[in-house]
Protein backbone atom coordinates (compact mmCIF):
# COMPACT_ATOMS: atom_id res chain seq x y z
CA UNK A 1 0.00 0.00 0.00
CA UNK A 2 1.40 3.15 -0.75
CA UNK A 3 2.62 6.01 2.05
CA UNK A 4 2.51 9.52 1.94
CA UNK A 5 5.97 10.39 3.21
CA UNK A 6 7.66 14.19 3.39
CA UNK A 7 11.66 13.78 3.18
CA UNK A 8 13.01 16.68 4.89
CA UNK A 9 16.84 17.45 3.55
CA UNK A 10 17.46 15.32 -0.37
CA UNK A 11 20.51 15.26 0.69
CA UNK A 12 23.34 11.80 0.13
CA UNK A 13 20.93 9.59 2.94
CA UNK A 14 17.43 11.42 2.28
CA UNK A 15 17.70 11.45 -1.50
CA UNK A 16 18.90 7.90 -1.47
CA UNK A 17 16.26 6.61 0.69
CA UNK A 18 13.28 9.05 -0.64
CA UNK A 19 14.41 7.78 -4.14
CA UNK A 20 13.79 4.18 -3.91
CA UNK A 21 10.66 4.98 -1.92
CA UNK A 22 9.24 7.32 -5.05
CA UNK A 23 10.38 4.50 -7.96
CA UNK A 24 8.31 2.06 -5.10
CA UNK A 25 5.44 3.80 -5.99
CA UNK A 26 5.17 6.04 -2.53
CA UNK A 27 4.14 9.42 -2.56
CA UNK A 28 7.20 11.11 -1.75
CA UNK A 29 7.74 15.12 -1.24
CA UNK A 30 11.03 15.93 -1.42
CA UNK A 31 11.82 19.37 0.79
CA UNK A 32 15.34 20.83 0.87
CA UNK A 33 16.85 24.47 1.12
CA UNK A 34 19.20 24.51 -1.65
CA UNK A 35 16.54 25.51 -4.26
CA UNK A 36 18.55 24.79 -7.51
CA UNK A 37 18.31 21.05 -6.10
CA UNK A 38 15.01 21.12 -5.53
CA UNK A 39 14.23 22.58 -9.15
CA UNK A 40 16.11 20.15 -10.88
CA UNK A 41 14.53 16.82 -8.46
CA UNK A 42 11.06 18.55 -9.74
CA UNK A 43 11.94 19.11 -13.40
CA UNK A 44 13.95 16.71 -14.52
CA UNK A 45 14.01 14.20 -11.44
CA UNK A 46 16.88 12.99 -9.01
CA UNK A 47 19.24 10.43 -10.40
CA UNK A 48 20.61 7.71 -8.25
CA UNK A 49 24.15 6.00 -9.49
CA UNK A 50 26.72 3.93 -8.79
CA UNK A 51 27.41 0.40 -8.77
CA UNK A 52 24.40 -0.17 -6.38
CA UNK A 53 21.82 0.77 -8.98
CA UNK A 54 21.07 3.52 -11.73
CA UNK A 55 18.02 5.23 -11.63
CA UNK A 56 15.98 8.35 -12.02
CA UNK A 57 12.80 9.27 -10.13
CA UNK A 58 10.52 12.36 -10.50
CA UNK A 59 8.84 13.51 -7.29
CA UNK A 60 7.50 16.62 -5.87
CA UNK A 61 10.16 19.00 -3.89
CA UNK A 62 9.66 22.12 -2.47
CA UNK A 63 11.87 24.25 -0.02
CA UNK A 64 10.96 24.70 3.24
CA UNK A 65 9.01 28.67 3.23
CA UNK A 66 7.00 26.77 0.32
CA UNK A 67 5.71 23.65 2.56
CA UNK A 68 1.56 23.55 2.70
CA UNK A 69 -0.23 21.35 4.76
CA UNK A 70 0.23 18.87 7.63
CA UNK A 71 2.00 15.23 7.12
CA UNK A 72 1.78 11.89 8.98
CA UNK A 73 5.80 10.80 8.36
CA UNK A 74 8.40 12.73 7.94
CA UNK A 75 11.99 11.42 7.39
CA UNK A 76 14.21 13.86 8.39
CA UNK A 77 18.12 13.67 6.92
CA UNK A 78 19.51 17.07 7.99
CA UNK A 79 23.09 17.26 9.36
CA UNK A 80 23.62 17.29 13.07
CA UNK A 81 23.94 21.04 13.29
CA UNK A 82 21.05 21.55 11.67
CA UNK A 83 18.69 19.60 13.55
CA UNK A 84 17.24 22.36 15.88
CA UNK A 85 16.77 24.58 12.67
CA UNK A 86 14.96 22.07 10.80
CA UNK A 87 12.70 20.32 13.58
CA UNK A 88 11.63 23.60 14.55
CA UNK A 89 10.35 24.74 10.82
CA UNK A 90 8.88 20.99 9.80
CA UNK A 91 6.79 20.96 13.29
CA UNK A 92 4.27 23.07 12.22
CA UNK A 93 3.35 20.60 9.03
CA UNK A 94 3.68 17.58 11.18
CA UNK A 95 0.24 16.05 12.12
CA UNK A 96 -0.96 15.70 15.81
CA UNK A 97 -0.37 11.97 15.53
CA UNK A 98 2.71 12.12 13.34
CA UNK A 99 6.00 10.95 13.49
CA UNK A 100 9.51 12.41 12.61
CA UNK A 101 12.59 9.59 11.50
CA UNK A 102 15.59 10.74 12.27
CA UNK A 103 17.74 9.53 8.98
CA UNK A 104 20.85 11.06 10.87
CA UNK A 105 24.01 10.52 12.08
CA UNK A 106 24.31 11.42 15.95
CA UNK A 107 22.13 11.53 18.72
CA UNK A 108 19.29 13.75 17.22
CA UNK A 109 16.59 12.22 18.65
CA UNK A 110 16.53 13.50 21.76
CA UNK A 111 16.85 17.10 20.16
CA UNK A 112 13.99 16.05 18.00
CA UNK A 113 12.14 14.92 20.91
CA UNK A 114 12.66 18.04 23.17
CA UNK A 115 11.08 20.38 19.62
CA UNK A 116 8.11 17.58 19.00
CA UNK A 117 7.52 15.50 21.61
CA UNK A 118 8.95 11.79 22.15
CA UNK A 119 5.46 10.56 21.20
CA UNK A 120 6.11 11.55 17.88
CA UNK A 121 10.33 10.71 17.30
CA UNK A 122 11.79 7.84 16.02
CA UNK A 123 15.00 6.85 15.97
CA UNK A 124 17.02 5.35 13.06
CA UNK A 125 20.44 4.10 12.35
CA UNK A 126 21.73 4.06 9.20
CA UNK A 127 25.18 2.83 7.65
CA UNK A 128 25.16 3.30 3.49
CA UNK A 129 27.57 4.72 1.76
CA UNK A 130 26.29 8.12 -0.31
CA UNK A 131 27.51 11.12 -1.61
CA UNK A 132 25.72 13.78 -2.90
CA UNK A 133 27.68 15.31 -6.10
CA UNK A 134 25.41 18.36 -7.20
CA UNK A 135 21.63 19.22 -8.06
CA UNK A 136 19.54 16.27 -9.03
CA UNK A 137 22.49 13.58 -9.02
CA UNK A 138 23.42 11.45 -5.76
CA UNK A 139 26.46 8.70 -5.35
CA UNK A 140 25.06 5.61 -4.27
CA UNK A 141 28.67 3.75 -3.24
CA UNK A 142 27.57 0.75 -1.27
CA UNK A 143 25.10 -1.10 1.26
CA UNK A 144 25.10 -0.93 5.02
CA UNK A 145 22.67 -1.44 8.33
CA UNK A 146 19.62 0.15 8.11
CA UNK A 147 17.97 -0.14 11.58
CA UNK A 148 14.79 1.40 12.79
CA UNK A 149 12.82 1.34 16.47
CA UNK A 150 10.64 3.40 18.92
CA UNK A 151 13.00 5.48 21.50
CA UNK A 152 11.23 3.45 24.52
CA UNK A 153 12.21 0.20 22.65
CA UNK A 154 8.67 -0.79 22.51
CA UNK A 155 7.53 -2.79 19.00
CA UNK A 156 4.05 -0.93 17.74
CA UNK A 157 2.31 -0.80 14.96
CA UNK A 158 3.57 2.35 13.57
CA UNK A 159 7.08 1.23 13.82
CA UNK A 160 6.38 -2.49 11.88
CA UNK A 161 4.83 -0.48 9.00
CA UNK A 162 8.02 2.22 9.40
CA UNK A 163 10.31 -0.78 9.09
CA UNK A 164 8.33 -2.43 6.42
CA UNK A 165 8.94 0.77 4.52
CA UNK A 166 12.37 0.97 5.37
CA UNK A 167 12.56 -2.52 3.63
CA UNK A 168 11.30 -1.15 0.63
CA UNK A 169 14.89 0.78 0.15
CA UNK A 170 16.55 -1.84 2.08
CA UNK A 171 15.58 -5.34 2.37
CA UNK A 172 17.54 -6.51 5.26
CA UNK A 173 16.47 -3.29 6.88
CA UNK A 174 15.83 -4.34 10.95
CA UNK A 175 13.77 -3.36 13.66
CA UNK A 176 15.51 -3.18 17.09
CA UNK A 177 14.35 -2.52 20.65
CA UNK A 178 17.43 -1.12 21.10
CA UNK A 179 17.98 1.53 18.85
CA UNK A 180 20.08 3.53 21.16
CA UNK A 181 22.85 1.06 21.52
CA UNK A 182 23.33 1.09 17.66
CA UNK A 183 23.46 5.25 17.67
CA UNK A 184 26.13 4.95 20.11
CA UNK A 185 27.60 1.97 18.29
CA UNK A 186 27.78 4.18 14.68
CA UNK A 187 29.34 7.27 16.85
CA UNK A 188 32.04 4.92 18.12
CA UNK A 189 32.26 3.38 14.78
CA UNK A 190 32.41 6.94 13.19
CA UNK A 191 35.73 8.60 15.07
CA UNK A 192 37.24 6.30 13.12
CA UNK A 193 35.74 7.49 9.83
CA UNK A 194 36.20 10.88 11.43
CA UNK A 195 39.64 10.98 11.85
CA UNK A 196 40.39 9.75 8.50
CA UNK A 197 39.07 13.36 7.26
CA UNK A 198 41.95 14.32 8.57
CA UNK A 199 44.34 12.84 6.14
CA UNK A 200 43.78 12.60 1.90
CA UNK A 201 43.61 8.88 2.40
CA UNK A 202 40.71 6.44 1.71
CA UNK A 203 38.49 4.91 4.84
CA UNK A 204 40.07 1.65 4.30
CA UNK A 205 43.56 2.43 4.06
CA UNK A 206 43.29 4.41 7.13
CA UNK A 207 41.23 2.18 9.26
CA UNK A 208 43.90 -0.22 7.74
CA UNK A 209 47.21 1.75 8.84
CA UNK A 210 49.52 -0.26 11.47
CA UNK A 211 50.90 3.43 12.48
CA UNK A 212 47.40 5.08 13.22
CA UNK A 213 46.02 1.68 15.34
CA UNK A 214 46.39 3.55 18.81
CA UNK A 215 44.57 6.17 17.73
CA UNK A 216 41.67 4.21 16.13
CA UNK A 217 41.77 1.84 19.42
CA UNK A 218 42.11 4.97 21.79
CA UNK A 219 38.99 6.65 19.97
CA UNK A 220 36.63 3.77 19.69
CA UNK A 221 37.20 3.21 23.39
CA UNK A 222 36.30 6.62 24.45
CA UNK A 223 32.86 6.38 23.01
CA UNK A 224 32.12 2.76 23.78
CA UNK A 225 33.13 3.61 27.97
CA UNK A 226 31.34 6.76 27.68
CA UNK A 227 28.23 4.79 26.40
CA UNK A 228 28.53 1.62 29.07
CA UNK A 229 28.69 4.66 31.67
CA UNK A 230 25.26 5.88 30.49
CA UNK A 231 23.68 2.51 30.49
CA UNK A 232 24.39 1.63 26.57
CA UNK A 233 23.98 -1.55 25.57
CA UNK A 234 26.35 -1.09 22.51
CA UNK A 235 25.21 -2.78 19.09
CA UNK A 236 27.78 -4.06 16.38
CA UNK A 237 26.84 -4.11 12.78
CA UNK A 238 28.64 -4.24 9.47
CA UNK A 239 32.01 -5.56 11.30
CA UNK A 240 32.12 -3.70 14.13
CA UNK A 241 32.53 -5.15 17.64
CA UNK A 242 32.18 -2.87 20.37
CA UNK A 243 32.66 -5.49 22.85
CA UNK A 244 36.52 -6.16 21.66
CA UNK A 245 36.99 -2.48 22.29
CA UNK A 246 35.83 -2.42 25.47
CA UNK A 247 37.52 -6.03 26.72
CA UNK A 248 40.61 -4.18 24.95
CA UNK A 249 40.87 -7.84 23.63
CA UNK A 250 43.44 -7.57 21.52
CA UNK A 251 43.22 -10.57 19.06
CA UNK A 252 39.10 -9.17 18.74
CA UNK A 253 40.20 -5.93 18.67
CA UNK A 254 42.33 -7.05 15.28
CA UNK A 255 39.53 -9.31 14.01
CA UNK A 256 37.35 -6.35 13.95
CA UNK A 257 39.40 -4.03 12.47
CA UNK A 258 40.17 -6.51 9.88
CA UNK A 259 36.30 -6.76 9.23
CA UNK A 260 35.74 -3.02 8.95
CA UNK A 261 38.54 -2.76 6.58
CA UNK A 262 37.18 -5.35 4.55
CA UNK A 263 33.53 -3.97 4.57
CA UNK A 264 35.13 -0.22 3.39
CA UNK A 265 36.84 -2.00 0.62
CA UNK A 266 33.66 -2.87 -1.16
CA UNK A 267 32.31 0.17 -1.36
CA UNK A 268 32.76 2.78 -4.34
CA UNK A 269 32.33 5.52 -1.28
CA UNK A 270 36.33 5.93 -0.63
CA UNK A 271 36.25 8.93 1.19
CA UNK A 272 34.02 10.00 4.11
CA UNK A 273 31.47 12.41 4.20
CA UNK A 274 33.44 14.44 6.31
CA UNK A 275 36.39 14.70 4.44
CA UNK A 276 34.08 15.80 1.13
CA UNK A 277 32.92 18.50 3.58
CA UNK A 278 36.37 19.84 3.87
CA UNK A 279 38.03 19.32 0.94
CA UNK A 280 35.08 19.06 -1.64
CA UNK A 281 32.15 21.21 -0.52
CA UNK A 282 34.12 23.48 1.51
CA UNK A 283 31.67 23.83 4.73
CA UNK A 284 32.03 22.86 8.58
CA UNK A 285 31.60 19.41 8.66
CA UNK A 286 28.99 17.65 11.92
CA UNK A 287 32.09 16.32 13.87
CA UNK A 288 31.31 18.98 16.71
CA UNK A 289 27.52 18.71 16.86
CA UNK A 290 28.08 14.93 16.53
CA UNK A 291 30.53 14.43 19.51
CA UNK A 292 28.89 17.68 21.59
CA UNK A 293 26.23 15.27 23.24
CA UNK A 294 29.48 12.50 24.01
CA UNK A 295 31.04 15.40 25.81
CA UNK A 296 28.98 15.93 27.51
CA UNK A 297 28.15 12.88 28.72
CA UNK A 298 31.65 11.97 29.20
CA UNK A 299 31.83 15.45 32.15
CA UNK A 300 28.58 14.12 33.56
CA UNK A 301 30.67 11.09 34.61
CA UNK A 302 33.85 12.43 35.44
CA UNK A 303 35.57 10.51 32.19
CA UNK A 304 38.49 11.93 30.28
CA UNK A 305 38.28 11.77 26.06
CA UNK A 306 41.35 13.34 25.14
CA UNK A 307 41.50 11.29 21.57
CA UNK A 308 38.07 12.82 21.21
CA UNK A 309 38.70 15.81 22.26
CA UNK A 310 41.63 15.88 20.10
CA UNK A 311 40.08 15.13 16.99
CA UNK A 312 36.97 17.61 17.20
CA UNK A 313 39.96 20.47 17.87
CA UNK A 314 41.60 19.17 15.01
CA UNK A 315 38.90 19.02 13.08
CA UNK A 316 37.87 22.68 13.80
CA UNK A 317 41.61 23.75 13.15
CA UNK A 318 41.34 21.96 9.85
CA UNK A 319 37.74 23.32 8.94
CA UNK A 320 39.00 26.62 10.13
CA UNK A 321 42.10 26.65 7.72
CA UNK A 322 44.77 26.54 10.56
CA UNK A 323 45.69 23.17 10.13
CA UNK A 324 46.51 21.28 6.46
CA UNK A 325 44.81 17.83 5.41
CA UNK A 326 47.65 15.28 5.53
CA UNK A 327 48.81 11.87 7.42
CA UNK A 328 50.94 14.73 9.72
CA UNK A 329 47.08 15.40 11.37
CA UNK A 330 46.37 12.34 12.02
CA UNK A 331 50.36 11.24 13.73
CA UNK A 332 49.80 14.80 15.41
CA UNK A 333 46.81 13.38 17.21
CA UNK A 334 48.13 9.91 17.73
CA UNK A 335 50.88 11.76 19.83
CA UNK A 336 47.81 12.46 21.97
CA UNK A 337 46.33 9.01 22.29
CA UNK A 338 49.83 6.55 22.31
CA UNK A 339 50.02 8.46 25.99
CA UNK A 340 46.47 6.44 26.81
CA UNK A 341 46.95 2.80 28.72
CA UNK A 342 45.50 1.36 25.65
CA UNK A 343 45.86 -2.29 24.50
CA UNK A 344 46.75 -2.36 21.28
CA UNK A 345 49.07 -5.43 20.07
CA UNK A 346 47.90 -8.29 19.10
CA UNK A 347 48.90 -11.33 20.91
């Protein structure tokens, strides 16, 4: 049966997912500031390509000052500092019994929540590899975990007929009763693909570097104790292991890094979306509004994230034109974490 849905930002993961909805047969609307995109999805559709498919759809798309009425679902795939901005324009159009998807990477659910209510946010967690390249045309680079649940963990019927949506982009799409412990899991997982925006080199070969393993250890770790401190229960997916990180298991530690290398090396996405931000698009990247909540959470309980609080300075510095691109970054900030009692060799 077809769904109304409203995809708020056409962005890499919105356009993606919107896209396969539309060609599903879905009425999709397609809202996004950038109005020469949302022209061209209108007029002459948005193209999905890439070794994952090749496609063009033709949906509605409006920007946001143009939005009319009030909608049941809305899928929003905003970056993380954008979040407040958007919630706060789309709640007016969202329907008393609505619901907002956060198609995000971060904790922006519970900023969601605070704007709309937690009767009316779910959470999502996806892993895909996208790019968008310019108006109307979007990368599609590879597969990854698409996971979708009710904050409270609860299975209803709304969030069975979300997930059997979700399906329709991608099949092994799950639902989860746990959908925290997988958005802590992907911010883990992502220092990693973080910190590689601070070098020119591919997501595998620098989650693959023998040099940079402290560092990618000393981050991971960070997150995953920061999590367990606030009651996590940490999810894996796509070769990730949180528990190796947090054993510091060294032999599992290697297994998994082996198996996120591997996954990275099937995908036509090379480079992160953070590192397009920089060195592509030109614009702050959502390292900061990412890791802000992990900060935080981290002073709540009295622990120290000095890899992570490296990396978002460096980051900034970077963004900010103070610091160059380059392996030099990245062995700056290892100098950091190589002071941390991490285990790191493998037995």
């Amino acid at each position: 049966m077809a769904v109304s849905v409203v995809v708020w930002g056409a962005g890499a993961i919105g356009g993606t997912i919107g896209a396969y909805l539309a060609r599903a047969g879905h009425d999709v609307l397609f809202v996004d500031l950038l109005a020469e995109h949302v022209a061209r999805i209108a007029t002459d559709g948005l193209r999905i390509e890439g070794p994952i498919d090749n496609f063009t759809v033709r949906a509605p798309a409006v920007t946001p000052d143009t939005l009319k009425g009030r909608h049941k679902l809305m899928l929003l795939a905003v970056k993380a500092q954008h979040t407040v901005a958007a919630t706060r324009a789309l709640a007016p159009h969202l329907a008393a019994n609505g619901a907002v998807v956060s198609c995000q990477n971060g904790l922006n659910e519970t900023v969601i929540a605070d704007i709309v209510g937690p009767r009316r946010t779910i959470g999502a967690f996806v892993n895909f590899g996208a790019d968008w390249m310019e108006p109307g045309r979007i990368a599609f680079g590879s597969r990854g975990a698409v996971v979708v649940g009710e904050l409270d963990g609860r299975v209803t019927p709304r969030i069975s007929a979300i997930h059997g949506l979700l399906q329709g982009f991608e099949p092994d799409a799950a639902l989860s009763d746990n959908i925290f412990g997988f958005l802590w899991g992907k911010l883990a997982w992502g220092t990693i693909v973080m910190a590689s925006a601070l070098t020119n080199e591919t997501m595998a070969d620098f989650t693959g570097n023998a040099e940079l393993k402290p560092l990618l250890v000393g981050l991971v770790r960070e997150v995953c104790q920061v999590a367990a401190a606030e009651g996590i229960r940490l999810q894996g997916f796509n070769g990730f292991e949180p528990a190796a990180f947090l054993a510091r298991d060294p032999a599992a530690i290697d297994a998994s890094l082996a198996r996120i290398v591997a996954f990275r090396r099937t995908s036509a996405k090379t480079h992160s979306g953070y590192w397009r931000d920089i060195v592509v698009r030109r614009r702050p990247t959502e390292v900061r509004a990412q890791m802000a909540p992990v900060q935080a959470a981290a002073g709540r309980h009295g622990l120290a994230t000095p890899c992570l609080d490296g990396l978002v300075a460096r980051l900034a510095e970077i963004e900010a034109g103070t610091r160059a691109v380059g392996l030099e970054a990245a062995r700056d900030l290892l100098s950091v974490c190589v002071l941390q009692d991490w285990t790191t060799r493998s037995r």
